[in-house]
Protein backbone atom coordinates (compact mmCIF):
# COMPACT_ATOMS: atom_id res chain seq x y z
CA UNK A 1 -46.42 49.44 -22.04
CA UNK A 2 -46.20 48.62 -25.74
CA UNK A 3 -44.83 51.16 -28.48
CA UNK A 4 -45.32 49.50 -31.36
CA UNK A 5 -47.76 46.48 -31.95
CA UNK A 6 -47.07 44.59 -35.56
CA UNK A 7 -47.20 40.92 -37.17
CA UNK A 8 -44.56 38.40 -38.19
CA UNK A 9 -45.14 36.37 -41.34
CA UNK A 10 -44.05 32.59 -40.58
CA UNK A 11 -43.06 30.88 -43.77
CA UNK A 12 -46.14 28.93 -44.54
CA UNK A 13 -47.52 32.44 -44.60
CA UNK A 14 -49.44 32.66 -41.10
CA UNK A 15 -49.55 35.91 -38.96
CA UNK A 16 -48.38 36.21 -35.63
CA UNK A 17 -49.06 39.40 -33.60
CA UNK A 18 -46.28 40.42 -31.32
CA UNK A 19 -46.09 43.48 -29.04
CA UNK A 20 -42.58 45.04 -28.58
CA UNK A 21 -41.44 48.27 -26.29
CA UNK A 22 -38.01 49.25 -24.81
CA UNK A 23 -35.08 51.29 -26.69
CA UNK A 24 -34.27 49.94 -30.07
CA UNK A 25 -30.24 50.73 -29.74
CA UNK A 26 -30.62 48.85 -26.45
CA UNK A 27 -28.25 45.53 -27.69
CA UNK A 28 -30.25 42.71 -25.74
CA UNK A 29 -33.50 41.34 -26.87
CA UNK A 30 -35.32 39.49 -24.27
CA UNK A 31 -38.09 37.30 -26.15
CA UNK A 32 -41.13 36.57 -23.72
CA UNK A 33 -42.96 33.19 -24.03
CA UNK A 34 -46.08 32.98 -22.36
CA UNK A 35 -47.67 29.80 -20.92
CA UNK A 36 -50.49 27.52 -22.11
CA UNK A 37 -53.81 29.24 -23.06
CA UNK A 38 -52.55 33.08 -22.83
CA UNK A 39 -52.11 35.91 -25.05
CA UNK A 40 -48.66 37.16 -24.84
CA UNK A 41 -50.14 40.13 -23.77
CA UNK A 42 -50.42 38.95 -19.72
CA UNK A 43 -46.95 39.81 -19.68
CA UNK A 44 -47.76 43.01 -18.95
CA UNK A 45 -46.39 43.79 -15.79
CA UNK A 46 -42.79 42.00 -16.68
CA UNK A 47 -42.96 43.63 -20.01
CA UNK A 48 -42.53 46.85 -17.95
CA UNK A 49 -40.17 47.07 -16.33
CA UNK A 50 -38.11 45.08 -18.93
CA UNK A 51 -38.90 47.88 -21.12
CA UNK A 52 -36.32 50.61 -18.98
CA UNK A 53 -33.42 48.92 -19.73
CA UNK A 54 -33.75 46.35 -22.75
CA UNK A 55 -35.82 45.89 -26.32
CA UNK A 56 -38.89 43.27 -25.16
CA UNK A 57 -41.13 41.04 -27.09
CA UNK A 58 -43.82 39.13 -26.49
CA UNK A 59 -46.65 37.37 -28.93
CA UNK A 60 -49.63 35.51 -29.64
CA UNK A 61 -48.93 32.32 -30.36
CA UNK A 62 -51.46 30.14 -33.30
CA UNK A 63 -54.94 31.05 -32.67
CA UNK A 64 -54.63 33.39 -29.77
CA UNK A 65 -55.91 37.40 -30.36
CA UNK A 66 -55.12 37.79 -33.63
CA UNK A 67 -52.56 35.42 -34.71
CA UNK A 68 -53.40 33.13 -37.72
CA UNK A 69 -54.79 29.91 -36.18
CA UNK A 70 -52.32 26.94 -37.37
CA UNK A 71 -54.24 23.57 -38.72
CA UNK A 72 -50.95 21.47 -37.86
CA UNK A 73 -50.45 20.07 -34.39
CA UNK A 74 -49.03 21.98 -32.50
CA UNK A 75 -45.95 20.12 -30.90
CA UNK A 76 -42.88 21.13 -29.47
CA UNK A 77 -41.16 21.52 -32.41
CA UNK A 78 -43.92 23.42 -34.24
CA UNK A 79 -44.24 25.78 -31.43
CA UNK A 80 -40.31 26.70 -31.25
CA UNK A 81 -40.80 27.46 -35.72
CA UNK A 82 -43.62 30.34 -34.29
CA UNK A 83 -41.38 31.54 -31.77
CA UNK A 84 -38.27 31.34 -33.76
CA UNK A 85 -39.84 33.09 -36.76
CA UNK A 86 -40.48 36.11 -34.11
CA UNK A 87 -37.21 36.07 -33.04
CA UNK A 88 -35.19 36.19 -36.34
CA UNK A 89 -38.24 39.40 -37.24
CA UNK A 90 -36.07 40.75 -33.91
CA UNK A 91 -32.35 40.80 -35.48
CA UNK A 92 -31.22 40.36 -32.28
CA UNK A 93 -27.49 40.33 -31.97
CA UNK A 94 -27.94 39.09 -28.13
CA UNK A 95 -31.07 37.38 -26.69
CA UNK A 96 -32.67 36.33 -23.91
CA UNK A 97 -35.53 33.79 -23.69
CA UNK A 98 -38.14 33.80 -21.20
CA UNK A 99 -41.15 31.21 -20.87
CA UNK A 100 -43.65 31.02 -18.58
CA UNK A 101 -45.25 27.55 -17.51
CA UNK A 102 -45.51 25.94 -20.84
CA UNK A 103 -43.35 28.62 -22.64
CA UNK A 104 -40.55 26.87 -20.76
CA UNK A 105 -40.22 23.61 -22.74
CA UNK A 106 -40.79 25.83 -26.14
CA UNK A 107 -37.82 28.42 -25.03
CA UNK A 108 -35.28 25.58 -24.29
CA UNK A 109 -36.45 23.57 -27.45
CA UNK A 110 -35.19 26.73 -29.31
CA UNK A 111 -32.39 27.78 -27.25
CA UNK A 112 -31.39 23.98 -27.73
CA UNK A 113 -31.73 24.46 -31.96
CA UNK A 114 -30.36 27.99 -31.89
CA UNK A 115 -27.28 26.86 -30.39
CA UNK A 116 -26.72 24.45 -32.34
CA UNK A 117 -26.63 26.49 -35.93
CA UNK A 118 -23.84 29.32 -33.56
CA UNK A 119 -27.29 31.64 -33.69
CA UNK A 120 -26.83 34.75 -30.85
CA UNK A 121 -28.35 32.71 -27.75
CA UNK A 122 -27.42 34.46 -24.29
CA UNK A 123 -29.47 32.80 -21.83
CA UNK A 124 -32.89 31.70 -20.88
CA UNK A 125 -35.44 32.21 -17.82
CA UNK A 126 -37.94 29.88 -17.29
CA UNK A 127 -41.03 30.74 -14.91
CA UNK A 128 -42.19 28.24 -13.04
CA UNK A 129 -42.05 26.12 -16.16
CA UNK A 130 -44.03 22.76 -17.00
CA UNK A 131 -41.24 20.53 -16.09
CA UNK A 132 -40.76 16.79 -17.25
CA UNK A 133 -39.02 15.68 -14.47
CA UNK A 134 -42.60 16.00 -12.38
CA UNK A 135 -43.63 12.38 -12.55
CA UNK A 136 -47.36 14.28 -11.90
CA UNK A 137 -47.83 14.84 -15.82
CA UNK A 138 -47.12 11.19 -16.55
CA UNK A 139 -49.95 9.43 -14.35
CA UNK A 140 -53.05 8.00 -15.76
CA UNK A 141 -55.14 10.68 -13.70
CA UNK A 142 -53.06 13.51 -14.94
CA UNK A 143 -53.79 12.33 -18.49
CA UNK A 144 -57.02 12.10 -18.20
CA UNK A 145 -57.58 15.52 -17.10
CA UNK A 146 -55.52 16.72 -19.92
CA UNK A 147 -57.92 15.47 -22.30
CA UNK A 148 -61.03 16.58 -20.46
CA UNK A 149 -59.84 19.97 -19.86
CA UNK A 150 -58.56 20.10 -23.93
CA UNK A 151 -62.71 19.09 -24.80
CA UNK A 152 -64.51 21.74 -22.11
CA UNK A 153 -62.06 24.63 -23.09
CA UNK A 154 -64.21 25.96 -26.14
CA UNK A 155 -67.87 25.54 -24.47
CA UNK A 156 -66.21 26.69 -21.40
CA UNK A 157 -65.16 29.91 -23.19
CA UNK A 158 -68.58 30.33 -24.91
CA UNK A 159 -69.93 30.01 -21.09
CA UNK A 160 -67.48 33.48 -20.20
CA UNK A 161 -65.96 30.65 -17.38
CA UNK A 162 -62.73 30.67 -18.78
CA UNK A 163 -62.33 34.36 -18.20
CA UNK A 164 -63.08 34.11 -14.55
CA UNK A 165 -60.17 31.09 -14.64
CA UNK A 166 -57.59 33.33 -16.03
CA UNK A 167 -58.21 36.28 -14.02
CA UNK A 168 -55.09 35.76 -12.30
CA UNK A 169 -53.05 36.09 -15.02
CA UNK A 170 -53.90 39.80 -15.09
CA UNK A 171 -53.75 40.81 -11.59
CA UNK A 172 -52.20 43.90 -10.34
CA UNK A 173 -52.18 45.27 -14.62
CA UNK A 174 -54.62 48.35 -15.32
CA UNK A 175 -57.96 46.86 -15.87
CA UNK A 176 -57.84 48.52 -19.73
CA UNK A 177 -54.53 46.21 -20.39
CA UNK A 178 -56.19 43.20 -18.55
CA UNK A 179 -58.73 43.34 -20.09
CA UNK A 180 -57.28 43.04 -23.37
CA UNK A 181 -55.14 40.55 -22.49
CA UNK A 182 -58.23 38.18 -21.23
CA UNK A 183 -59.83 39.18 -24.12
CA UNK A 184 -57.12 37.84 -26.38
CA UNK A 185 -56.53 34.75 -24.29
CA UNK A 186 -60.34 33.78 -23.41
CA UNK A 187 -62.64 33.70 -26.74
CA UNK A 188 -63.37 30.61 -29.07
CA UNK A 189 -60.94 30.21 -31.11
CA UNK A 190 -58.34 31.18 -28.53
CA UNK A 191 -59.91 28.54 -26.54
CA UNK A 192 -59.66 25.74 -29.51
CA UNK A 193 -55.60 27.00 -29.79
CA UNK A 194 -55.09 25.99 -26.24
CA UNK A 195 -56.99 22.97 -26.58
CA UNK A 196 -54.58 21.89 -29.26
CA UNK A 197 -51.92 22.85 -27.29
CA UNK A 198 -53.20 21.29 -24.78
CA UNK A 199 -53.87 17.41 -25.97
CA UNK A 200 -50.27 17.37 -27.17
CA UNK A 201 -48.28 18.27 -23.62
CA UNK A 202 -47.83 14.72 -22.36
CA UNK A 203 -46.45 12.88 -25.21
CA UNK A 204 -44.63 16.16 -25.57
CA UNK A 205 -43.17 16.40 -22.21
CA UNK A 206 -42.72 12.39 -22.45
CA UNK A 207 -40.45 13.72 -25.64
CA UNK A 208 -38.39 16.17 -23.67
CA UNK A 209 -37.50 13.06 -20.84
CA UNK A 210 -36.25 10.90 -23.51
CA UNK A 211 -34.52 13.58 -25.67
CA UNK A 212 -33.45 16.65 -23.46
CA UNK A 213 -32.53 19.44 -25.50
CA UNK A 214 -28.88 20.33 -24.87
CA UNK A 215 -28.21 23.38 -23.85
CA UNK A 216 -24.67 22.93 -22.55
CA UNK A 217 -23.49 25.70 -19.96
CA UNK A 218 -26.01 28.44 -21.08
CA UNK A 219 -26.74 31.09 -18.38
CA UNK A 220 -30.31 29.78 -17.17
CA UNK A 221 -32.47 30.94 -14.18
CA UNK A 222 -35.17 28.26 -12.88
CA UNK A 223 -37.72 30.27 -11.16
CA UNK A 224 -39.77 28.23 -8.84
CA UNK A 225 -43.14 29.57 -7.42
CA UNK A 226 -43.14 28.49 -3.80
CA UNK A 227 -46.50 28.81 -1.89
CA UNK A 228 -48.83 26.27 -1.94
CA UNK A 229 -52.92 26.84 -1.85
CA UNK A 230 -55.29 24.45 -1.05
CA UNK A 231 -55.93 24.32 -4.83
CA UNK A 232 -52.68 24.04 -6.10
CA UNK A 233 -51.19 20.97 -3.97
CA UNK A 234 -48.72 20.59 -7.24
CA UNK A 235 -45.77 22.60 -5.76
CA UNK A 236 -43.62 20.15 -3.86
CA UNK A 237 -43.21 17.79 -7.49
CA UNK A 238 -42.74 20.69 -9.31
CA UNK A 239 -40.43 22.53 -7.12
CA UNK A 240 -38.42 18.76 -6.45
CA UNK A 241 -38.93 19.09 -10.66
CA UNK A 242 -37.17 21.95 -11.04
CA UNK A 243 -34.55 21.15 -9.06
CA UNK A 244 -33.77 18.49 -11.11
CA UNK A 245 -33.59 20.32 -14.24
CA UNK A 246 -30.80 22.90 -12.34
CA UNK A 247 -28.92 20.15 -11.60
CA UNK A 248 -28.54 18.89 -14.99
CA UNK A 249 -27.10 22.08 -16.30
CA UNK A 250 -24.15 23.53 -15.61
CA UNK A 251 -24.96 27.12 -16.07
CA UNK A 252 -28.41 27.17 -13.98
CA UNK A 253 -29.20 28.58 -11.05
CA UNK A 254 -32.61 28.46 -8.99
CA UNK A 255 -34.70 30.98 -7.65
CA UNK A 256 -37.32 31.05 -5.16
CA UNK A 257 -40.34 32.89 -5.61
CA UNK A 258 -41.33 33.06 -2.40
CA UNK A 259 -44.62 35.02 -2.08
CA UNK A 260 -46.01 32.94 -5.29
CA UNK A 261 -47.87 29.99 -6.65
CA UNK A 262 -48.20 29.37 -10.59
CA UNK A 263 -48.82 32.66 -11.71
CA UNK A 264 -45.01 34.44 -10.55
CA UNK A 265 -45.67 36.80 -13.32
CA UNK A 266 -48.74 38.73 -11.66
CA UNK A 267 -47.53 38.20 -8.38
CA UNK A 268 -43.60 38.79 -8.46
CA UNK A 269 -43.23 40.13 -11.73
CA UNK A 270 -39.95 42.47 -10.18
CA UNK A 271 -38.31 39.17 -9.01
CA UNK A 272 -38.86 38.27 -12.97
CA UNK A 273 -37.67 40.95 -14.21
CA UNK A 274 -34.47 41.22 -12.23
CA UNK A 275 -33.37 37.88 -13.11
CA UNK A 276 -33.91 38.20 -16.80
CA UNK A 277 -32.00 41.95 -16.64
CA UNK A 278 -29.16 39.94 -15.14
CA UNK A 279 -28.82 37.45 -17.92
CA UNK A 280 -29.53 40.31 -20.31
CA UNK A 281 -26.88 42.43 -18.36
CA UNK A 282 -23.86 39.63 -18.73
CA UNK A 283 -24.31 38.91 -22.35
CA UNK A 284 -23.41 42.77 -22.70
CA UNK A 285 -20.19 42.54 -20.40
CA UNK A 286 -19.17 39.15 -22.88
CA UNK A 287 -19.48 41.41 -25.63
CA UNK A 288 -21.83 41.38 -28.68
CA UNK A 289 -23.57 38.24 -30.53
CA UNK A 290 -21.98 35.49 -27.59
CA UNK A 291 -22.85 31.99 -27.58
CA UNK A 292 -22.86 29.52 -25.27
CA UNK A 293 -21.71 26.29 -25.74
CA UNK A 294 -24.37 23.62 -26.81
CA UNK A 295 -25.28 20.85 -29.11
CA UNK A 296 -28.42 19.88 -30.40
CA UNK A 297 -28.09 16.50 -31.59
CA UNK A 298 -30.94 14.99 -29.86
CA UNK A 299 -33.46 17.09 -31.09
């Protein structure tokens, strides 16, 4: 899947390791986000079949494989300076953004900025992202498990339980490149990275309901994982979520996922694909370095 594996430098000097394959003369660069507590690398699948067509990226983010732990919190905005240090490394003249779960409020916090300063910003997916319109995150029950799950994550990673958790991130890749992806995404300090990810997503979220970043009538997909388990009774909010965030922007569209829960990566990763090859696609026909209209005051 990956040709060529190399770090990005962020300005206060920390590493990030990203993972990058398709042609190089290929125009688009799709920039893949991954979701809370994963190494970039459980794109796998996506990463693909993005590959045949397009230039693809994805990345550790702070603390994750081998990316330079950060000691700053790691908020919204902090998170979109790690991602956006990747994608200026990328030179891309057209781009795509793609985030996964919590990737989703990082992409549109940086499509929101990018926009803003008339950098190349062509469109964004986000998969079955952590959305703010889900009342869910707000409650006092919700909260609480966010901050028990943020203190367990490191002894639960010492235990080898967190690798069992993840497993479905990695289902359906060769068990060599699953491996190393739940390698990457389930030792101690990967663990402590998503745990300060982690204790920061509901004021963060609470952030993004009171300041939406404006992404005026970008191209956006809003990919919604549809089947419910017994375990995951979280899809109606979310799905009535997402909805909500289509409806605010003019240039989104959603998508069902149909034969998915959470995880729409491992389990539909061609329905991902196609959509981001779309966006990818029309920034071509609109010709080289297009914008969208946006404005980022609010940020």
């Amino acid at each position: 899947m990956i040709d060529s594996a190399a770090f990005v430098t962020t300005p206060d000097g920390r590493r990030l390791r990203t993972f990058a394959s398709g042609p190089l003369d290929a125009g688009a660069v799709v920039m893949l986000e991954a979701g809370l507590g994963a190494s970039g690398l459980y794109w796998g699948l996506v990463h693909r079949m993005l590959a045949e067509r397009v230039r693809v990226v994805a990345y550790e983010r702070a603390g994750y494989g081998e990316s330079t732990p950060d000691p700053a919190p790691r908020t919204l905005e902090r998170l979109a300076d790690d991602l956006d240090a990747v994608v200026n490394a990328q030179e891309p003249s057209r781009l795509v953004l793609v985030g996964h779960s919590w990737g989703g409020p990082i992409v549109r916090r940086l499509a929101a900025r990018r926009l803003a300063a008339g950098a190349p910003t062509d469109g964004v997916v986000l998969v079955d992202q952590s959305d703010e319109h889900a009342a869910l995150y707000f409650r006092p029950s919700t909260r609480r498990l966010f901050a028990f799950s943020a203190a367990v994550l490191e002894p639960t990673a010492r235990l080898g339980l967190l690798r069992v958790q993840l497993r479905s991130l990695v289902d359906g890749m060769d068990p060599i490149a699953a491996a190393q992806a739940l390698d990457a995404s389930t030792n101690p300090a990967a663990a402590r990275a998503a745990a300060a990810e982690q204790r920061l997503v509901g004021s963060e979220l609470a952030g993004l309901r009171s300041r939406p970043p404006r992404l005026g009538d970008l191209p956006m997909r809003v990919i919604s994982g549809m089947k419910e388990t017994p375990a995951d009774r979280t899809r109606g909010p979310l799905i009535a979520a997402h909805l909500e965030t289509v409806a605010a922007h003019p240039g989104a569209v959603h998508v069902r996922a149909e034969q998915s829960g959470h995880v729409v990566t491992a389990s539909e990763p061609e329905l991902v694909a196609r959509q981001v090859l779309e966006l990818a696609l029309q920034a071509g026909d609109r010709g080289v370095g297009s914008r969208a209209s946006g404005d980022d005051s609010s940020i």
